[in-house]
C-alpha atoms as a PDB file:
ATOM      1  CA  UNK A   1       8.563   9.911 -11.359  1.00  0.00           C
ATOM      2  CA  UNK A   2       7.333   6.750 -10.179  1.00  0.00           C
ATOM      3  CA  UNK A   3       5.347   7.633  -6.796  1.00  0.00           C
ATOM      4  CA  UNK A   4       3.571   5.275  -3.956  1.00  0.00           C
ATOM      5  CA  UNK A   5       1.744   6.234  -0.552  1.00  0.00           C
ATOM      6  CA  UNK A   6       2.689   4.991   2.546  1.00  0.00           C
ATOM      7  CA  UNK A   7       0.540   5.374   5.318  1.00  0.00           C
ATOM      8  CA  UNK A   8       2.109   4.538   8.596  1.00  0.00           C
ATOM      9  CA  UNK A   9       0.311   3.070  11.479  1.00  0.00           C
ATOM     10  CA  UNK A  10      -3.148   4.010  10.765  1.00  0.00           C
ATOM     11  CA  UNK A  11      -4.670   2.221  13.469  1.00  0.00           C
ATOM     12  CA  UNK A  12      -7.116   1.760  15.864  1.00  0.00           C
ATOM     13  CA  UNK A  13      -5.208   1.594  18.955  1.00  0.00           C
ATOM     14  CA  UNK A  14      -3.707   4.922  18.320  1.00  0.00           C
ATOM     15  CA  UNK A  15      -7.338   6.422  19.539  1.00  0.00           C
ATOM     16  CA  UNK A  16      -7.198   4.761  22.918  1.00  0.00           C
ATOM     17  CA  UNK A  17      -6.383   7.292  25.534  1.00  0.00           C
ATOM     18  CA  UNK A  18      -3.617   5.820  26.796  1.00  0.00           C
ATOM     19  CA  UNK A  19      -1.692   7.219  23.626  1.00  0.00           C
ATOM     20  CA  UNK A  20      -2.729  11.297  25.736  1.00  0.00           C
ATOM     21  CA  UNK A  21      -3.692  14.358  23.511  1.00  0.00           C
ATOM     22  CA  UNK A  22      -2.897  14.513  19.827  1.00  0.00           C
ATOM     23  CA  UNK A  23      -2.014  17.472  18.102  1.00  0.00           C
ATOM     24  CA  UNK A  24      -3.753  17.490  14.673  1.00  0.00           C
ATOM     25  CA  UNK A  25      -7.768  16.377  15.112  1.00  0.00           C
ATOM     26  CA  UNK A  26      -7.951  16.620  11.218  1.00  0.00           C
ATOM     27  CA  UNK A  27      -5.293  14.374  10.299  1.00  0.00           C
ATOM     28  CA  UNK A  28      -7.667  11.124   9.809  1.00  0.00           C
ATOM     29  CA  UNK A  29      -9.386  13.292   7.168  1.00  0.00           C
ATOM     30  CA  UNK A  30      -6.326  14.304   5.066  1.00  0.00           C
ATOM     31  CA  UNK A  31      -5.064  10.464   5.520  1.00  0.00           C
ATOM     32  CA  UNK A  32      -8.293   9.925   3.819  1.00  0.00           C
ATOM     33  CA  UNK A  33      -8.553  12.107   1.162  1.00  0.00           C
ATOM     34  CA  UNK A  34      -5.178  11.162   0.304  1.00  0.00           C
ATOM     35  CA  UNK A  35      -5.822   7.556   0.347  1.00  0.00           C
ATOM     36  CA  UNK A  36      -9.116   8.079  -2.335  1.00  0.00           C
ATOM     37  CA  UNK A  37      -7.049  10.178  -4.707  1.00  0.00           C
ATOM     38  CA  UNK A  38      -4.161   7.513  -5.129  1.00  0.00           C
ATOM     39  CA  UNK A  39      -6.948   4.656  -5.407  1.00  0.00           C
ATOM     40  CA  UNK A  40      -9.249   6.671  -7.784  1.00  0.00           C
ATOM     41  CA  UNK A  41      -5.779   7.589  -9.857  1.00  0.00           C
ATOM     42  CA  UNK A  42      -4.984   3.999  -9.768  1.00  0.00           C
ATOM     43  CA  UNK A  43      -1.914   4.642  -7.920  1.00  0.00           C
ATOM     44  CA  UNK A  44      -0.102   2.182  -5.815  1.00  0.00           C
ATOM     45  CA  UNK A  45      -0.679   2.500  -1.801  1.00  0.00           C
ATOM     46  CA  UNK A  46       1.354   0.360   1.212  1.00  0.00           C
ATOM     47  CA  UNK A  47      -0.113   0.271   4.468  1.00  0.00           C
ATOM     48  CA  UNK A  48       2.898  -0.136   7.488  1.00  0.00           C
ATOM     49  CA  UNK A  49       0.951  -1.819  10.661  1.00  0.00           C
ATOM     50  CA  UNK A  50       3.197  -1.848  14.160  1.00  0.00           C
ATOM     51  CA  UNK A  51       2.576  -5.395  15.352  1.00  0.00           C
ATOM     52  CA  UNK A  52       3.992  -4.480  18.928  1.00  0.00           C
ATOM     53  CA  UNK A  53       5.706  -7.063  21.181  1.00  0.00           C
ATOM     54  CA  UNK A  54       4.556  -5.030  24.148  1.00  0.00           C
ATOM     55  CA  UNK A  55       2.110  -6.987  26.525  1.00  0.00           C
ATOM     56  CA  UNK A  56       0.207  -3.801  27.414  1.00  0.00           C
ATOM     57  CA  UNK A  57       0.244  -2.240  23.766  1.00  0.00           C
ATOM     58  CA  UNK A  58      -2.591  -1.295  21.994  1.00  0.00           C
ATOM     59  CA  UNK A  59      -1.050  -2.026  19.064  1.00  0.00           C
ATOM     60  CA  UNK A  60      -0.195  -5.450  19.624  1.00  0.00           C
ATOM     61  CA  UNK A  61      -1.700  -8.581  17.253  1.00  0.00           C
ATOM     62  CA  UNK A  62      -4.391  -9.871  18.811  1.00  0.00           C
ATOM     63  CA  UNK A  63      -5.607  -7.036  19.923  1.00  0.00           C
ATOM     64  CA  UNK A  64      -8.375  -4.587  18.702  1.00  0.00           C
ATOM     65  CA  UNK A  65      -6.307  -1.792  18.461  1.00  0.00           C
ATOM     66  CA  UNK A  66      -4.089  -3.725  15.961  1.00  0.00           C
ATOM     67  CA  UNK A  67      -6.758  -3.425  13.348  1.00  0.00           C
ATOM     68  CA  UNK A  68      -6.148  -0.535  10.336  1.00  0.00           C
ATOM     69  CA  UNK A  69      -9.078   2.188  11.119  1.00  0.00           C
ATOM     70  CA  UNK A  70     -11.933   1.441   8.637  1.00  0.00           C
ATOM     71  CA  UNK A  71     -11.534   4.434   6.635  1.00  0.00           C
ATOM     72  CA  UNK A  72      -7.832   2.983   5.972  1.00  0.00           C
ATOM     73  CA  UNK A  73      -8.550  -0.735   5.235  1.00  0.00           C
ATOM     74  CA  UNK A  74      -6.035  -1.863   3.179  1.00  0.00           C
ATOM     75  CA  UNK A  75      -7.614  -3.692  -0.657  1.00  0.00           C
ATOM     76  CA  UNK A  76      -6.385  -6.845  -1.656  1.00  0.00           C
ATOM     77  CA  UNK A  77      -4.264  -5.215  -4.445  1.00  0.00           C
ATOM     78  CA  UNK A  78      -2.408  -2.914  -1.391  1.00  0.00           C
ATOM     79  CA  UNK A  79       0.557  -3.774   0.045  1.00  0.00           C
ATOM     80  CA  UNK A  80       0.714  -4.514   4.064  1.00  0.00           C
ATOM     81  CA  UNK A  81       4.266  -4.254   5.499  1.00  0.00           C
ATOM     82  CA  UNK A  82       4.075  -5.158   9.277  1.00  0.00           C
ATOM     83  CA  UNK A  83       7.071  -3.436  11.736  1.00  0.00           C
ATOM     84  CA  UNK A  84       7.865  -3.905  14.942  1.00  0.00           C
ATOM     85  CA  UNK A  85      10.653  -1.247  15.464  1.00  0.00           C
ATOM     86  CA  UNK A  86      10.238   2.564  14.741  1.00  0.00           C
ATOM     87  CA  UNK A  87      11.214   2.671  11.011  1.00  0.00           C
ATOM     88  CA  UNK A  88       9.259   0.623   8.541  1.00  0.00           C
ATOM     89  CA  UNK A  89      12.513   0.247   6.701  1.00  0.00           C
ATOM     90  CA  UNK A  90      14.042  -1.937  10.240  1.00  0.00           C
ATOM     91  CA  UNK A  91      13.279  -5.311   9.783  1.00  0.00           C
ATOM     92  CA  UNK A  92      11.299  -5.654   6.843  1.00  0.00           C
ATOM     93  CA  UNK A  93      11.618  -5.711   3.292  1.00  0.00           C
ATOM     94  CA  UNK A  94      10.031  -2.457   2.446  1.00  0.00           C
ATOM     95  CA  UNK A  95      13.063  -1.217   0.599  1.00  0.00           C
ATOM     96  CA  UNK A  96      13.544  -3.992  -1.580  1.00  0.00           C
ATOM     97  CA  UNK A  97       9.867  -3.679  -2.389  1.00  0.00           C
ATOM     98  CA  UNK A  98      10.187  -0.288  -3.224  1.00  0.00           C
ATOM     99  CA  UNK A  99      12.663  -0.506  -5.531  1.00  0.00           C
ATOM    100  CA  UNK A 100      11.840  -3.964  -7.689  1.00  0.00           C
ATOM    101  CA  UNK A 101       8.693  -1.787  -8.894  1.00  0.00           C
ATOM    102  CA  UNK A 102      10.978   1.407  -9.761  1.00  0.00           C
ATOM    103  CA  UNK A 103       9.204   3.692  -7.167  1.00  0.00           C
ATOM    104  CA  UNK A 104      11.771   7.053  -6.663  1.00  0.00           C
ATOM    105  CA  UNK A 105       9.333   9.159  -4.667  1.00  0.00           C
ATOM    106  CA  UNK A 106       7.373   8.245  -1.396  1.00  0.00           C
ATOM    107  CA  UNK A 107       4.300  10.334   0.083  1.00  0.00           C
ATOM    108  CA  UNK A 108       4.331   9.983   3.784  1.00  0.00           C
ATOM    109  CA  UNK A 109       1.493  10.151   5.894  1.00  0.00           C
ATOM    110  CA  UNK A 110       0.621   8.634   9.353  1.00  0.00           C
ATOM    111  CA  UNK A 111       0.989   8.473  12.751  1.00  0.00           C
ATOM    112  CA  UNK A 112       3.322   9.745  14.730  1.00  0.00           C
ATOM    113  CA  UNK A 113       5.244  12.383  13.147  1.00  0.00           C
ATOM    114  CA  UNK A 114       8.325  12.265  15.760  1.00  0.00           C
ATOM    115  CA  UNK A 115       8.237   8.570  16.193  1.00  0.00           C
ATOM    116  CA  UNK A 116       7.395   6.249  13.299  1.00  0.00           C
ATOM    117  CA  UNK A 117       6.561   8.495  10.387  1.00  0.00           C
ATOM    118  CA  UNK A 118      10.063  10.265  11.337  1.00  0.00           C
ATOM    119  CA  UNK A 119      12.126   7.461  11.169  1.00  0.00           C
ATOM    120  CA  UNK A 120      10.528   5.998   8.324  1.00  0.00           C
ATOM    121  CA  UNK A 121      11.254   9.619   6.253  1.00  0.00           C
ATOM    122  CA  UNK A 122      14.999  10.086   7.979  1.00  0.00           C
ATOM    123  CA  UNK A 123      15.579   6.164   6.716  1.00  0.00           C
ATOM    124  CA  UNK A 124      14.165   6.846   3.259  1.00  0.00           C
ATOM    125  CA  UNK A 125      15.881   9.906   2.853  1.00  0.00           C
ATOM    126  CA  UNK A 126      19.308   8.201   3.988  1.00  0.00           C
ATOM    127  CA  UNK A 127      18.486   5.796   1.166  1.00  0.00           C
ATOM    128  CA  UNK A 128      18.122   8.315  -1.358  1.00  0.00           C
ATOM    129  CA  UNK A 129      14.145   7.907  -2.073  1.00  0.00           C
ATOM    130  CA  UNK A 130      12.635  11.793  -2.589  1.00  0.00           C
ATOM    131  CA  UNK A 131      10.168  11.913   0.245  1.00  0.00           C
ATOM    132  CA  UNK A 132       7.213  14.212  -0.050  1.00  0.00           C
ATOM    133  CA  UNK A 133       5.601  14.376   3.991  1.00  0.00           C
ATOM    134  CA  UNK A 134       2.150  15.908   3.972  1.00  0.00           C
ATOM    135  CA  UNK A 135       1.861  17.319   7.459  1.00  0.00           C
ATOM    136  CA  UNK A 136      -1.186  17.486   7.983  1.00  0.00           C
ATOM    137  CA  UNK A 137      -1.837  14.017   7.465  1.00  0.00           C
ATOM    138  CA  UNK A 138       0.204  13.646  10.314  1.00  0.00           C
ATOM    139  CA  UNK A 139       0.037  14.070  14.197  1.00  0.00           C
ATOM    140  CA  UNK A 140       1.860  13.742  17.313  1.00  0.00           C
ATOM    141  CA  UNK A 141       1.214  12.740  20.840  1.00  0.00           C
ATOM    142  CA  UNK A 142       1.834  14.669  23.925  1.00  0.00           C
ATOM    143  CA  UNK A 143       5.438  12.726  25.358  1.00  0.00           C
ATOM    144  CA  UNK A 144       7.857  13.459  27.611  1.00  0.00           C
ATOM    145  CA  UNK A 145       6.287  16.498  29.022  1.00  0.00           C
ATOM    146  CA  UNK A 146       6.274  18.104  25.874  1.00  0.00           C
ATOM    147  CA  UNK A 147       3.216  18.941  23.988  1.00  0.00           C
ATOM    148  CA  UNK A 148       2.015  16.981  20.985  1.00  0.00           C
ATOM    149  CA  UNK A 149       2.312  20.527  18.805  1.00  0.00           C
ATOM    150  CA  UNK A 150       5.559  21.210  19.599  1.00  0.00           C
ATOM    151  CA  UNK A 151       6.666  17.555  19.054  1.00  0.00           C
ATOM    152  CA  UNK A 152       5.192  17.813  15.467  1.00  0.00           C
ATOM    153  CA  UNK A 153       6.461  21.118  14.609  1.00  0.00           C
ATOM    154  CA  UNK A 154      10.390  20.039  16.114  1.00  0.00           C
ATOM    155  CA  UNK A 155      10.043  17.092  13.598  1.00  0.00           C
ATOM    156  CA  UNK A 156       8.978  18.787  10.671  1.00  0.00           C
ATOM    157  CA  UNK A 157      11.900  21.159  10.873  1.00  0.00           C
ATOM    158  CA  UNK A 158      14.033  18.161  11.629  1.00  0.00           C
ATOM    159  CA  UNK A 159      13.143  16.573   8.654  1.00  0.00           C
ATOM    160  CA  UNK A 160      12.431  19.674   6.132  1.00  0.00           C
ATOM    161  CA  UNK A 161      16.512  20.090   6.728  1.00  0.00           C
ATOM    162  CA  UNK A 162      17.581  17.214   5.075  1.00  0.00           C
ATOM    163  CA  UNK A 163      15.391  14.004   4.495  1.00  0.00           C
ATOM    164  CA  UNK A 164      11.961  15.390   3.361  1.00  0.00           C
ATOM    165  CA  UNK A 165       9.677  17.476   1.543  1.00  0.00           C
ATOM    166  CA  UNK A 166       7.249  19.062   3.722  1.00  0.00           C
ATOM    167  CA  UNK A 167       3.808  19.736   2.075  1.00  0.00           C
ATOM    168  CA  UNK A 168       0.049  19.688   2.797  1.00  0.00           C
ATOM    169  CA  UNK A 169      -2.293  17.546   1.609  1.00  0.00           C
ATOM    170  CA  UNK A 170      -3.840  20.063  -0.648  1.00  0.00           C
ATOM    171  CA  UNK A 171      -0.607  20.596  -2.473  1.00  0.00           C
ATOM    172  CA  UNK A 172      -0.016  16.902  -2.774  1.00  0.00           C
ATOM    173  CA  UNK A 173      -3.024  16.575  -4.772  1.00  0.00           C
ATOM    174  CA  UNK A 174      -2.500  19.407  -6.663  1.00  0.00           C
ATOM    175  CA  UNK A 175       0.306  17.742  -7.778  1.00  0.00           C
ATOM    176  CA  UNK A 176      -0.305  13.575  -8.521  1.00  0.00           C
ATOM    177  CA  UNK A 177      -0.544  12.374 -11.842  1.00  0.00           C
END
């Protein structure tokens, strides 16, 4: 098993409150203590930033919200893969990346479970990588007049059906080399 973290959009903008309620306070935490037991394993970690083409985005280069939050600042030895759809797959070269360095199984973590984290597990899945999703290293936001829980929980049985492996961060752990 050759395994990799991807963190999805861990950024700042995502705490502005334009972005409404989140779901899962903790989830900056378990991002965290995910992120120190690859490095202090000496396993390899990518980074996916949203570099949004929206004028009022909070997310968009240039602006502060753009930035990874400090507790997720990528080393120099990291990889960065910059998106501007939903998917970190669209666009970018993140599969080809994946598989000139033999990695078979991706740990998910991020922000937001029904929107980029989603799509990003649903593509990898559809490409045959084993995805392993902690989800509680994950959150959503309220949307549509739904609330943020019930967004997460709907994608986590989405994706448990067919494209991932859904797991805490505990068991994760548990569980790295």
């Amino acid at each position: 098993m050759s395994i990799v973290l991807i963190l999805i959009d861990v950024q700042q903008g995502l705490d502005d409150p334009a972005w409404s309620r989140w779901n899962n306070p903790s989830a900056d935490a378990h991002i965290a203590e995910l992120l120190e037991a690859f490095r202090q394993r000496g396993l390899p970690v990518i980074h996916v930033r949203h570099d949004s083409k929206e004028a009022a985005s909070t997310l968009r280069p240039g602006q502060p919200g753009h930035a990874f939050k400090p507790y997720a600042e990528p080393r120099p030895d990291e990889w960065i893969v910059p998106k501007q759809g939903t998917s970190a797959f669209a666009g970018t070269d993140l599969e080809a990346r994946l598989r000139s360095k033999g990695f078979d199984t991706l740990v998910m973590a991020g922000f937001s479970t029904p929107f980029a984290v989603g799509c990003t597990a649903r593509w990898a899945g559809d490409l045959g990588f084993r995805v392993l999703l902690a989800h509680d290293a994950c959150a959503a936001f309220a949307h549509g007049g739904l609330e943020p829980g019930v967004l997460h929980a709907s994608e986590l049985a989405v994706l448990a059906k067919e494209f991932a492996s859904i797991t805490t961060t505990a068991q994760l752990l548990e569980t790295l080399p």
